[in-house]
Protein backbone atom coordinates (compact mmCIF):
# COMPACT_ATOMS: atom_id res chain seq x y z
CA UNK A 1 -140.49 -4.92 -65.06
CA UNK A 2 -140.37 -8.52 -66.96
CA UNK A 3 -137.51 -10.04 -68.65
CA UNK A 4 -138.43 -10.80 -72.13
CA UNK A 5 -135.08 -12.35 -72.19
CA UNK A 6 -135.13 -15.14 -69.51
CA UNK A 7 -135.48 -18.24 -72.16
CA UNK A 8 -133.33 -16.61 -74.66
CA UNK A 9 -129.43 -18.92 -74.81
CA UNK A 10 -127.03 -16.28 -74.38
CA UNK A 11 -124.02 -17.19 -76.37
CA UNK A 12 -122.33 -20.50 -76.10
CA UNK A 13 -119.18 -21.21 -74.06
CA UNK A 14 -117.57 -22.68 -76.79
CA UNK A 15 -118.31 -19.46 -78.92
CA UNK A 16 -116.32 -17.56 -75.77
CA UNK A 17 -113.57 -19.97 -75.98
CA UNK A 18 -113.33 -19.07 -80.00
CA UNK A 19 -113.29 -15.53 -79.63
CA UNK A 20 -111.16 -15.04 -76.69
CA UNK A 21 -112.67 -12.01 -73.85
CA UNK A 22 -114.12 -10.48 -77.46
CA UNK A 23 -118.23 -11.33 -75.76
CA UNK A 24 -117.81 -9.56 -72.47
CA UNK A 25 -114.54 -7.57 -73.29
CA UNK A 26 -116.65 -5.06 -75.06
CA UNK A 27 -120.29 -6.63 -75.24
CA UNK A 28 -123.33 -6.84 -73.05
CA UNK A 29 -124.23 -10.25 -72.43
CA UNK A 30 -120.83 -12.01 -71.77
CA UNK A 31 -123.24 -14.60 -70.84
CA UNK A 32 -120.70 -17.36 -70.43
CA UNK A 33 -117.52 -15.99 -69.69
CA UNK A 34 -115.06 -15.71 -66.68
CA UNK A 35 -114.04 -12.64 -65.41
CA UNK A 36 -110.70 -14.04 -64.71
CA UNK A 37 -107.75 -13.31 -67.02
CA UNK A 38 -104.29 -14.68 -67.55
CA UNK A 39 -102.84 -11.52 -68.34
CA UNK A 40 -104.46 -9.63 -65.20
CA UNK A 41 -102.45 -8.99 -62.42
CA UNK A 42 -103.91 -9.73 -58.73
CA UNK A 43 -103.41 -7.15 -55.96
CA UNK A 44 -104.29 -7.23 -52.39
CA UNK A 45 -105.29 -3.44 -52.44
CA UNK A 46 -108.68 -2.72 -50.76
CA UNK A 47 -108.72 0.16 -51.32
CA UNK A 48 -107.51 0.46 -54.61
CA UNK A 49 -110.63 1.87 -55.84
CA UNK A 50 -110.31 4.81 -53.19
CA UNK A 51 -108.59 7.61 -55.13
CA UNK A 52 -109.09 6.53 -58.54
CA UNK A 53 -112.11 9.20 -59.12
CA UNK A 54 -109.33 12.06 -58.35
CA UNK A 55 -106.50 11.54 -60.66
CA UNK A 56 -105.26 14.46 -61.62
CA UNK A 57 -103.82 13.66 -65.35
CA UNK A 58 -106.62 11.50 -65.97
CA UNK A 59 -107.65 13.39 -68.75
CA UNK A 60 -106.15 16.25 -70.90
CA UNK A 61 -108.30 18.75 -73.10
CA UNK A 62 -107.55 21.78 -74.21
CA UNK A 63 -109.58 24.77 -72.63
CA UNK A 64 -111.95 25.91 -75.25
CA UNK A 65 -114.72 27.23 -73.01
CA UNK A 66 -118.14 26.11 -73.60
CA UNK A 67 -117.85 25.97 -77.74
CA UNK A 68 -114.84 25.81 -79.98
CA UNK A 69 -112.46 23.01 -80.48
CA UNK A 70 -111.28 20.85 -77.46
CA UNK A 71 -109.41 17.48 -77.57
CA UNK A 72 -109.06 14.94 -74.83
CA UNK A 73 -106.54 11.77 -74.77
CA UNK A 74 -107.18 8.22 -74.48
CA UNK A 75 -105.18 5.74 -75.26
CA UNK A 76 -105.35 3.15 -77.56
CA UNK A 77 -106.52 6.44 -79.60
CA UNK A 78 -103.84 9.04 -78.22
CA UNK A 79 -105.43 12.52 -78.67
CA UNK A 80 -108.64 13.59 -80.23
CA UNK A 81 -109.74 16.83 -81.48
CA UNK A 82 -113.40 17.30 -81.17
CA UNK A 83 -114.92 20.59 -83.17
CA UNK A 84 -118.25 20.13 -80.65
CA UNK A 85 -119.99 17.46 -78.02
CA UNK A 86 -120.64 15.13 -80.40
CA UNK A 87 -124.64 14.17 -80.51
CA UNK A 88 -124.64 10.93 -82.48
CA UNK A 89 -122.75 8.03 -80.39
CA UNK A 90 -122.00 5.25 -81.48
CA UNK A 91 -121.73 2.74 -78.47
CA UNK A 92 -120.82 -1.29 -78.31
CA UNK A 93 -120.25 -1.32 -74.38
CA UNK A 94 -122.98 -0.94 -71.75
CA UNK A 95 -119.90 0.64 -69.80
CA UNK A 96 -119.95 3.49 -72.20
CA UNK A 97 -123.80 3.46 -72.57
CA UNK A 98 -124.14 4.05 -68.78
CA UNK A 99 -121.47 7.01 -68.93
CA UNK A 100 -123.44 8.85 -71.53
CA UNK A 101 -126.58 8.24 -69.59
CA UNK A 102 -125.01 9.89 -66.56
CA UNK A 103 -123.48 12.85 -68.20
CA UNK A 104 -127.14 13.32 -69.64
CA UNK A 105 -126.48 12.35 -73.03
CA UNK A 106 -127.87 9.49 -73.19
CA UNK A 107 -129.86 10.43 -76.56
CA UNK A 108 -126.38 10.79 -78.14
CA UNK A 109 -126.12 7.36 -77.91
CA UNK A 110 -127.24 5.35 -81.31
CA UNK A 111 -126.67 1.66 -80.65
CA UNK A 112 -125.36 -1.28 -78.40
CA UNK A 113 -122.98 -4.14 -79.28
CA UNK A 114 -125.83 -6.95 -78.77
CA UNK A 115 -129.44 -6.90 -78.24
CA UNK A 116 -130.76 -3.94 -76.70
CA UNK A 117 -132.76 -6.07 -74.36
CA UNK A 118 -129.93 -7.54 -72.99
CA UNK A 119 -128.48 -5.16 -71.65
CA UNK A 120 -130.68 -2.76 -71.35
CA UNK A 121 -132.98 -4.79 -68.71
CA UNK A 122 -129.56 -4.50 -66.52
CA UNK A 123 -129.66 -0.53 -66.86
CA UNK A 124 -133.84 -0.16 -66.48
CA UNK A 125 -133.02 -2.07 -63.01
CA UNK A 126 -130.57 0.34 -61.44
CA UNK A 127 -132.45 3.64 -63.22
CA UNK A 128 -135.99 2.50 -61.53
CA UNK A 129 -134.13 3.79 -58.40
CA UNK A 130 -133.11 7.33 -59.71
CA UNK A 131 -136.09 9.21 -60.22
CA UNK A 132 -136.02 10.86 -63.84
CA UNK A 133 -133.26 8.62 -64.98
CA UNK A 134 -133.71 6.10 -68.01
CA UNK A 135 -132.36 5.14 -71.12
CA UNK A 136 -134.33 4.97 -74.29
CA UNK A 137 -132.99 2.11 -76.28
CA UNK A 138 -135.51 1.57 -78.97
CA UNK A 139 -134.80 1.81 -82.22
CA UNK A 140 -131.06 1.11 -81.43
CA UNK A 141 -128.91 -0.31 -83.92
CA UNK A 142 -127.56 -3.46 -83.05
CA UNK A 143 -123.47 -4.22 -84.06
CA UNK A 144 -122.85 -7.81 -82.77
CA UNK A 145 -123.94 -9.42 -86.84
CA UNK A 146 -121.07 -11.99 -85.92
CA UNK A 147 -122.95 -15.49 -86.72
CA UNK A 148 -121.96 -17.74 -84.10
CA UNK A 149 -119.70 -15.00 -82.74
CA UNK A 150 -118.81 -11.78 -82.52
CA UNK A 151 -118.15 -8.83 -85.59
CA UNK A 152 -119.57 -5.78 -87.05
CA UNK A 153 -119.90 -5.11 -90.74
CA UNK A 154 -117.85 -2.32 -91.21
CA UNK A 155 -121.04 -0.68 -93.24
CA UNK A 156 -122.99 -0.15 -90.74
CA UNK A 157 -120.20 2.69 -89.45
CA UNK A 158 -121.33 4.03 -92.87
CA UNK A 159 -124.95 3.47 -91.80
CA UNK A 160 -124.84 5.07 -88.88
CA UNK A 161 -122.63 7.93 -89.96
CA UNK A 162 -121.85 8.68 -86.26
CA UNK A 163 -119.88 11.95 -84.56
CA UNK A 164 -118.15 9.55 -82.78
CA UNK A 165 -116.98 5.82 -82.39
CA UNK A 166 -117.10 4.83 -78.45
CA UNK A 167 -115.64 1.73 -78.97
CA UNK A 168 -112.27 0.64 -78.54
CA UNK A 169 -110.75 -0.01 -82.15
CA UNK A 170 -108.53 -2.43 -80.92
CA UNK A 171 -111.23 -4.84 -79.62
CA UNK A 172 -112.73 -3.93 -83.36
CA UNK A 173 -109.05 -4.92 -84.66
CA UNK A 174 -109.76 -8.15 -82.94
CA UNK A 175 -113.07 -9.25 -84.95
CA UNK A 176 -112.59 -11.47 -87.80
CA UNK A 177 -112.11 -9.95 -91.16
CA UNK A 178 -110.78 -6.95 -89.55
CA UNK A 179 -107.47 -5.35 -90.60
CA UNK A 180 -105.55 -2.00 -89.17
CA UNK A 181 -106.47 -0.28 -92.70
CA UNK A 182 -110.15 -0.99 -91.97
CA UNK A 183 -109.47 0.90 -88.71
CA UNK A 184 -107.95 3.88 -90.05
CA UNK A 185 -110.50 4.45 -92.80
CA UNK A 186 -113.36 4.70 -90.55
CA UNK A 187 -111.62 7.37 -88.71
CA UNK A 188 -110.62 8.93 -91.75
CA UNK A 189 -113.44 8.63 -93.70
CA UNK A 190 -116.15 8.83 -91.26
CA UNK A 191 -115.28 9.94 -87.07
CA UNK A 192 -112.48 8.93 -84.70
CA UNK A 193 -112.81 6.14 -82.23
CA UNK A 194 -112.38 6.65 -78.40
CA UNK A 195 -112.85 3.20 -76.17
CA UNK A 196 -110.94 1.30 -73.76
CA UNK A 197 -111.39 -2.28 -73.71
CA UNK A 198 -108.88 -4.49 -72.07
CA UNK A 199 -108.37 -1.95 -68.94
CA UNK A 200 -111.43 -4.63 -68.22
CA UNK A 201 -108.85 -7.06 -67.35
CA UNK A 202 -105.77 -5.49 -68.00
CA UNK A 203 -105.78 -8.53 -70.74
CA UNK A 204 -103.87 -8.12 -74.09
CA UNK A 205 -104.73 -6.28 -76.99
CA UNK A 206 -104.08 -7.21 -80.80
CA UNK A 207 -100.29 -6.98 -81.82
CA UNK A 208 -100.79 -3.63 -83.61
CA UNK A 209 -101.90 -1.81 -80.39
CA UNK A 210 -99.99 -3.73 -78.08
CA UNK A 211 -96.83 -1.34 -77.29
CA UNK A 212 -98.39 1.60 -76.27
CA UNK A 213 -101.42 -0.03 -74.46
CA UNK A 214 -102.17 1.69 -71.17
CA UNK A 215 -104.84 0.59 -68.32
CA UNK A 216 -106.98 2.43 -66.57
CA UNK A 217 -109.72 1.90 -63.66
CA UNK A 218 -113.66 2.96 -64.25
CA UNK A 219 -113.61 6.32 -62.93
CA UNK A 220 -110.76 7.05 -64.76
CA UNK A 221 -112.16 6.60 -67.95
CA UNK A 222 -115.44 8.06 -66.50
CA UNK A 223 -113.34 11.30 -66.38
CA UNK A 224 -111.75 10.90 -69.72
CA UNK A 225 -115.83 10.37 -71.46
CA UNK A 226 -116.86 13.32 -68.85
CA UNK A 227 -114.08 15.40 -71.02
CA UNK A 228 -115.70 14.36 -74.53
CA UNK A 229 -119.42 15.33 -73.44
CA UNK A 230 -117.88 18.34 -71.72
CA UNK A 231 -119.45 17.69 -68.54
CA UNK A 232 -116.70 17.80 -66.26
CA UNK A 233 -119.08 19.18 -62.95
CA UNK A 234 -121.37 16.14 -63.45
CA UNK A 235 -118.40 13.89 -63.44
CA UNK A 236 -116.95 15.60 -60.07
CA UNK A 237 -119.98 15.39 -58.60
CA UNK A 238 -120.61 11.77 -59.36
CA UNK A 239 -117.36 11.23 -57.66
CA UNK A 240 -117.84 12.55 -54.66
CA UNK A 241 -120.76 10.87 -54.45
CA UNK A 242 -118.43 6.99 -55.46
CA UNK A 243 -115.87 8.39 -53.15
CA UNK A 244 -117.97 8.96 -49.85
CA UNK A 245 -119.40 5.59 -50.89
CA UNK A 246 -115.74 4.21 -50.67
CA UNK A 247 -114.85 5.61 -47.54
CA UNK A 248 -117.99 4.65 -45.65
CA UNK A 249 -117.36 0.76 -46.92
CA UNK A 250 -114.00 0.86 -46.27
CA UNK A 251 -114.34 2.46 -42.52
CA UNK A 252 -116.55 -0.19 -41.38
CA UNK A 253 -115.23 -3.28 -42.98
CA UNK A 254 -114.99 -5.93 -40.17
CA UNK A 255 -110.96 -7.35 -39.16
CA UNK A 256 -109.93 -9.34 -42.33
CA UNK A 257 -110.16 -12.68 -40.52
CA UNK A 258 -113.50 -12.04 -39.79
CA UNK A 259 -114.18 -11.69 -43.87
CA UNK A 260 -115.78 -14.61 -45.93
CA UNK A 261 -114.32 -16.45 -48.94
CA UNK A 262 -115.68 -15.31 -52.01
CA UNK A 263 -116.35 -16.84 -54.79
CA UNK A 264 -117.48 -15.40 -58.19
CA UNK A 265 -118.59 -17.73 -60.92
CA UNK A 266 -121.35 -18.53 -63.56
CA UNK A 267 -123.08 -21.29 -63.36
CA UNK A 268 -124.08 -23.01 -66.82
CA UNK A 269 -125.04 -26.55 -67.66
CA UNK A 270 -123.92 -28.09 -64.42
CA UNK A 271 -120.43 -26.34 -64.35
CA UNK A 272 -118.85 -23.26 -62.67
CA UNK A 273 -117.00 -21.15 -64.68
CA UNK A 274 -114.64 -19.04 -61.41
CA UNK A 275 -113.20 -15.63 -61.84
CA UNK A 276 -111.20 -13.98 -59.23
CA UNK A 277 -112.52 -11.26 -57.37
CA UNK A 278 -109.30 -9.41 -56.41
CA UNK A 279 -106.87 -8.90 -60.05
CA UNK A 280 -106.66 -5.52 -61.33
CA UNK A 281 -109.60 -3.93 -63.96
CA UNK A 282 -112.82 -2.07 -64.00
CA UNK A 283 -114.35 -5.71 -64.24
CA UNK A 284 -113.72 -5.84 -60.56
CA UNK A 285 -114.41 -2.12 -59.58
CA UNK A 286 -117.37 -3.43 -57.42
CA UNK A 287 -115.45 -6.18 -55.54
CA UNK A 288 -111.92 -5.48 -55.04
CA UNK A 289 -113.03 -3.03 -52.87
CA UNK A 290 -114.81 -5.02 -50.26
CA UNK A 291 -111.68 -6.55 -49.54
CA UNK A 292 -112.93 -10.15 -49.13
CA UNK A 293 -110.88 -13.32 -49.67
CA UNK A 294 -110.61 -15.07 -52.97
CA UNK A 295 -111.64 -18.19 -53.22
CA UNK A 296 -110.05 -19.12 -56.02
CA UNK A 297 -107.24 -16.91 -55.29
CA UNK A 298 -104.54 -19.99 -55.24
CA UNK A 299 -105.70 -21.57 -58.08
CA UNK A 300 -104.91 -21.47 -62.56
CA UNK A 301 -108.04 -19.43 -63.07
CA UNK A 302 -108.55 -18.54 -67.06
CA UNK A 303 -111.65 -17.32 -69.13
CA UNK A 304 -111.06 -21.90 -69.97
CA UNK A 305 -111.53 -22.74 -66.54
CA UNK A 306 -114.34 -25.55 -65.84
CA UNK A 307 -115.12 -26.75 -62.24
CA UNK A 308 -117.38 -29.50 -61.66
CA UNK A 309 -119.68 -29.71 -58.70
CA UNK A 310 -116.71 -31.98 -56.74
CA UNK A 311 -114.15 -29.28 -57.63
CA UNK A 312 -116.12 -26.36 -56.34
CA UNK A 313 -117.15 -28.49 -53.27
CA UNK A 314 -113.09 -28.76 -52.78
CA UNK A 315 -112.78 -25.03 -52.53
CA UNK A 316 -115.94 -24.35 -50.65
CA UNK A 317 -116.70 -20.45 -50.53
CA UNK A 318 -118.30 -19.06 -47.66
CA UNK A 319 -120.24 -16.76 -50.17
CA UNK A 320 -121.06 -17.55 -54.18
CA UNK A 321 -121.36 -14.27 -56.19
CA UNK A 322 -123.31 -14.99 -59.61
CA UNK A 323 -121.68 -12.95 -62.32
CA UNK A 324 -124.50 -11.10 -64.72
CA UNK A 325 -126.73 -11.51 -61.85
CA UNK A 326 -129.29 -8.40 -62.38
CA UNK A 327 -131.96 -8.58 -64.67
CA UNK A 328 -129.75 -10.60 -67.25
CA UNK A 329 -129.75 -14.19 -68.48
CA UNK A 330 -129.03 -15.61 -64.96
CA UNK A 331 -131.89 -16.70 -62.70
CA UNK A 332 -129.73 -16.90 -60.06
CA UNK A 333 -132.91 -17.78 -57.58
CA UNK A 334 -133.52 -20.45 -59.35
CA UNK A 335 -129.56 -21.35 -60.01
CA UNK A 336 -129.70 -21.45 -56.30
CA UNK A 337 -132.63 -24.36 -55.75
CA UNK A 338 -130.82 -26.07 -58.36
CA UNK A 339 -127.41 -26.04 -56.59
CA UNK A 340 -129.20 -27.27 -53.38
CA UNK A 341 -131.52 -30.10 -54.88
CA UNK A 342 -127.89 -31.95 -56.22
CA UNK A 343 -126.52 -33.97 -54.19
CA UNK A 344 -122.93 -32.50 -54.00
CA UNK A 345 -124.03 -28.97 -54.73
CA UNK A 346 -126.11 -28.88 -51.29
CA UNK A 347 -123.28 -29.44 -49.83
CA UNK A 348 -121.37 -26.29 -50.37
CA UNK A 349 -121.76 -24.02 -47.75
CA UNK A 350 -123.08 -21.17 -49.26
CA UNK A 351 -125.71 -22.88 -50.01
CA UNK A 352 -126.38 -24.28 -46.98
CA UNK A 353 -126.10 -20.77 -45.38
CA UNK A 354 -128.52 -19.40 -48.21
CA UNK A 355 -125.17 -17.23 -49.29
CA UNK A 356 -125.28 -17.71 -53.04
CA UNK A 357 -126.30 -14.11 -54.21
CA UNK A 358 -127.19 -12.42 -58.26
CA UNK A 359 -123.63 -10.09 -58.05
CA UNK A 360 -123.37 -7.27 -60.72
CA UNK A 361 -121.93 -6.93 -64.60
CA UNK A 362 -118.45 -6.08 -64.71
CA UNK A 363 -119.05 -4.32 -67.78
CA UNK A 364 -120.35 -1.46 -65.65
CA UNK A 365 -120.34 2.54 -65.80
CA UNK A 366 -120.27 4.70 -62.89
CA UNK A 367 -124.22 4.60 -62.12
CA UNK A 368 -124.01 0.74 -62.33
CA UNK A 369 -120.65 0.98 -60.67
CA UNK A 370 -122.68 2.69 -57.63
CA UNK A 371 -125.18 0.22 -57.15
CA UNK A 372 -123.28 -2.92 -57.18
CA UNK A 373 -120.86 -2.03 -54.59
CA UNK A 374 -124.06 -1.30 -52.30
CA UNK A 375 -125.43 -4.38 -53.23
CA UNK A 376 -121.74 -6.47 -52.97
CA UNK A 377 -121.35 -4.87 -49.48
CA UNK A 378 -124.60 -5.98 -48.06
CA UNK A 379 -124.29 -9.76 -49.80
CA UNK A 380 -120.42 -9.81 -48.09
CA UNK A 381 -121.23 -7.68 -44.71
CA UNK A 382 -124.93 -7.90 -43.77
CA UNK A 383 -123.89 -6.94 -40.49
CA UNK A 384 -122.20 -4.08 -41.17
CA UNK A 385 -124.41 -2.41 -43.87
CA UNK A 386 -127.35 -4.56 -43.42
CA UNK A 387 -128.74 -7.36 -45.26
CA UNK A 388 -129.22 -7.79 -49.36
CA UNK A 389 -132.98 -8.38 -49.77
CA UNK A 390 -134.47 -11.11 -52.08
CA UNK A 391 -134.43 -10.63 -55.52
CA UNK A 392 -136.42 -11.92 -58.34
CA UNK A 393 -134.60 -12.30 -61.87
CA UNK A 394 -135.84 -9.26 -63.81
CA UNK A 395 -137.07 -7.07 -61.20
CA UNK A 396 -135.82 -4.00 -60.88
CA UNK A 397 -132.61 -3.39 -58.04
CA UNK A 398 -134.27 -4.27 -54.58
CA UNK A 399 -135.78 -0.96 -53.13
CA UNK A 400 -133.79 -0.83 -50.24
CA UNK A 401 -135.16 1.27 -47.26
CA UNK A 402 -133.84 4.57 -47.05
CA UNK A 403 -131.95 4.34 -43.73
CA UNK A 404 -130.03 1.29 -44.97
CA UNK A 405 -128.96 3.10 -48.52
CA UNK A 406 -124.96 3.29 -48.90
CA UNK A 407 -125.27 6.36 -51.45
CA UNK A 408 -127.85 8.96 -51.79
CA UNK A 409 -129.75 8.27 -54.90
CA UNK A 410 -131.63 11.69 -54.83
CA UNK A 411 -128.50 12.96 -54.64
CA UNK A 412 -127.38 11.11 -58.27
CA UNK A 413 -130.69 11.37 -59.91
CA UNK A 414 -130.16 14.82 -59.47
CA UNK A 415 -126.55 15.06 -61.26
CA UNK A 416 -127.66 13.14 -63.65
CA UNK A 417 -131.11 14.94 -64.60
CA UNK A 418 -128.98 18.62 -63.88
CA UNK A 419 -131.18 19.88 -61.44
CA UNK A 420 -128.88 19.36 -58.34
C-alpha cells in the first residue's frame, strides 16, 4: 500500500498552538502536536490499563432486547435514548471510526474530521492484518473546513442529516464561531451527539461543559459505543482478547531497573516536540502500560514545548518513540538518517543504538489500540517479546511471524467479521 500523503504539510505548529489540543483532541492528523498536557495527571500505574475493559458501570442502557428503545450514558451528553442502532454516523475521530469498524458497522459511518487519506492509511495498515477487515472511506464527507485551522460549518450536520453525532459537542463548542445554542439545535433539530474528547488527556473542556466533565480510558468508552451499536458480545470478546494481551505484557516485563528511558516526541523542522508517556488518557493506552521510564518525566512538558537538538541530547532517551508513526505524515525511517547525519543528533543514544522507532496514534480505537501495544512492547522489550521489524512509511503493520504475535489476529478478524 502507498502513501499518497507523504509530501502533503500536515498542519502547522503554529496552527496547533492557535487552536489549543482542538487538531489531535478530536482529529486525525494531529500532525504537530504533543501528546503531553498541562491539565493531565501522571501516574506510575502499569497496569492501569489492566481492568479497564471490565468496568462494571461503564455503561448503562436500558434492556430493550434486540429492537425497541434503549438509551446508554455518556457524559459530556448524560443519557441518550436511541429508538434503533443508528445506520448513518457521523464521525470526526479515527478513535470512533475504528470502534464502529470493530462492532461491524463500519458502513454506518459517513465521514472523518480531516482527509480521509489521512487517517485512513493508519487504519488500512492495522486491517491488512485481519483478514476480512477494512474500512471503506470513499466518498466520506470531510468536517475539518477550518481555513488555517480547525471548524465545521454547522450545515453540513444539515447535509449529512445523520442518526447520530459521534463527536464530542464540547470539542465542537470549542471551534470558532461556535456557541452552546448552536449545540443544542443540532440535537434538537437534527440527532443527539455522543463523543468524548478530552478523556484523551484528561485536558479541559470549554467553560459550559466543564462541571460535570468526567474521564474515561479507551475501553471504557469502547463499551459505552459497544452499547449504542448494540453489540455488547463483540465488545466482550474484544476484551478478552486486550485483556490476555495485558496480562501476557505485564507478566513478562523485565525488573524496572532493567527498563529503558522513553521518550515520545515528533520531530518537525529540526525540533522535538516531547510528550510524556506515563499521564493519564486513552492517548497513552498503548504506553502506560509497558511501564517504561519517562524521559521527560521531570520536566514542564506542554502541547508549547520546543527542544532543540542540545536539549534533547541533555535528556538522552535510551529509546525515541515517533508519535503518528504508521502510515501517517511521519517518515520516521527517514527522520531517523536525518537525526544521525547532524552532528548533535548522532549523538543521542537511541540513535546510536538504532532505537528510534514509528510508535502509534494516540487517537486510537480498540483494533488500533491492539496493535500498538504489540508493536510498543517489541520496540521497548525485544527480548522479551521479540524484536520490532523494519518498517517502511506507508506499508502496511509489519507481518510479524506467527509465533512472535502478542494477540491472535484470527481470533479478532473473526469478532469483528461475526463469524467467531
Amino acid at each position: 500500500m502507498t502513501n499518497e500523503n507523504t509530501n502533503r504539510a500536515a498542519p502547522t505548529r503554529r496552527t496547533y498552538l492557535k487552536y489549543g489540543g482542538a487538531v489531535v483532541g478530536g482529529g486525525l492528523l494531529a500532525g504537530c502536536a504533543s501528546d503531553s498536557d498541562s491539565e493531565g495527571k501522571g501516574t506510575e500505574t502499569t497496569n492501569a490499563d489492566a481492568t479497564q475493559t471490565t468496568s462494571s458501570d461503564a455503561t448503562t442502557e436500558s434492556d430493550g432486547g434486540e429492537s425497541g428503545p434503549y438509551s446508554v450514558t455518556m457524559s459530556p451528553m448524560g443519557t441518550v435514548e436511541f429508538e434503533s442502532v443508528p445506520a448513518n454516523v457521523m464521525v470526526y475521530s479515527l478513535l470512533y471510526a475504528d470502534m464502529a469498524v470493530a462492532y461491524g458497522h463500519g458502513d454506518a459511518v459517513n465521514s472523518l474530521g480531516f482527509d480521509s487519506d489521512a487517517g485512513g492509511n493508519t487504519l488500512d495498515a492495522y486491517y491488512k492484518r485481519l483478514d476480512g477487515v477494512s474500512f471503506g472511506r470513499e466518498g466520506l464527507t470531510q468536517l475539518n473546513t477550518g481555513s488555517g485551522g480547525v471548524n465545521i460549518d454547522k450545515e453540513l450536520f444539515y447535509e449529512l442529516d445523520s442518526d447520530l453525532h459521534m463527536v464530542d459537542p464540547a470539542l465542537v463548542l470549542s471551534f470558532d464561531g461556535w456557541k452552546k445554542s448552536d449545540i443544542d439545535e443540532i440535537e434538537e433539530k437534527i440527532a443527539p451527539w455522543f463523543g468524548n474528547t478530552y478523556s484523551r488527556q484528561h485536558s479541559q473542556p470549554p467553560k459550559a461543559y466543564r462541571d460535570n466533565y468526567e474521564y474515561y480510558t479507551l475501553w471504557e468508552i469502547a463499551e459505552k459505543v459497544a452499547a449504542v451499536f448494540r453489540e455488547r458480545e463483540r465488545y466482550e470478546a474484544l476484551a478478552s482478547v486486550h485483556d490476555d494481551l495485558l496480562e501476557r505484557i505485564e507478566s513478562n516485563l523485565p525488573p524496572k531497573n532493567e527498563r529503558p528511558t522513553v521518550g515520545s516526541v515528533i520531530f518537525m523542522e529540526g525540533t522535538f516536540y516531547p510528550s510524556k508517556i506515563n499521564t493519564e488518557g486513552f492517548a497513552n493506552a498503548h504506553v502506560r502500560p509497558l511501564g517504561a521510564t519517562d524521559a521527560f518525566a521531570e520536566g514542564e512538558v506542554t502541547y508549547q514545548t520546543a527542544y532543540d537538538f542540545e536539549t534533547m541530547l541533555k535528556v538522552d532517551p535510551d529509546v525515541i518513540l515517533h508519535t503518528f508513526g504508521v502510515a501517517s505524515y511521519y517518515d520516521v525511517a527517514q527522520i531517523r538518517k536525518t537525526l544521525a547525519d547532524h552532528p548533535v543528533g548522532s549523538k543521542l543514544t537511541a540513535v546510536k543504538n538504532d532505537a528510534v522507532y514509528p510508535s502509534g496514534n494516540p487517537v486510537q480505537g480498540p483494533l488500533m489500540n491492539l496493535f500498538q501495544l504489540e508493536m510498543t512492547a517489541k520496540q521497548l522489550y525485544p527480548e522479551q517479546f521479540g524484536e520490532w521489524p523494519e518498517y517502511e512509511n506507508g506499508d502496511p503493520y509489519p507481518e510479524i511471524p506467527e509465533d512472535e504475535r502478542l494477540f491472535d489476529r484470527q481470533r479478532v478478524a473473526d469478532i469483528v467479521t461475526g463469524t467467531n
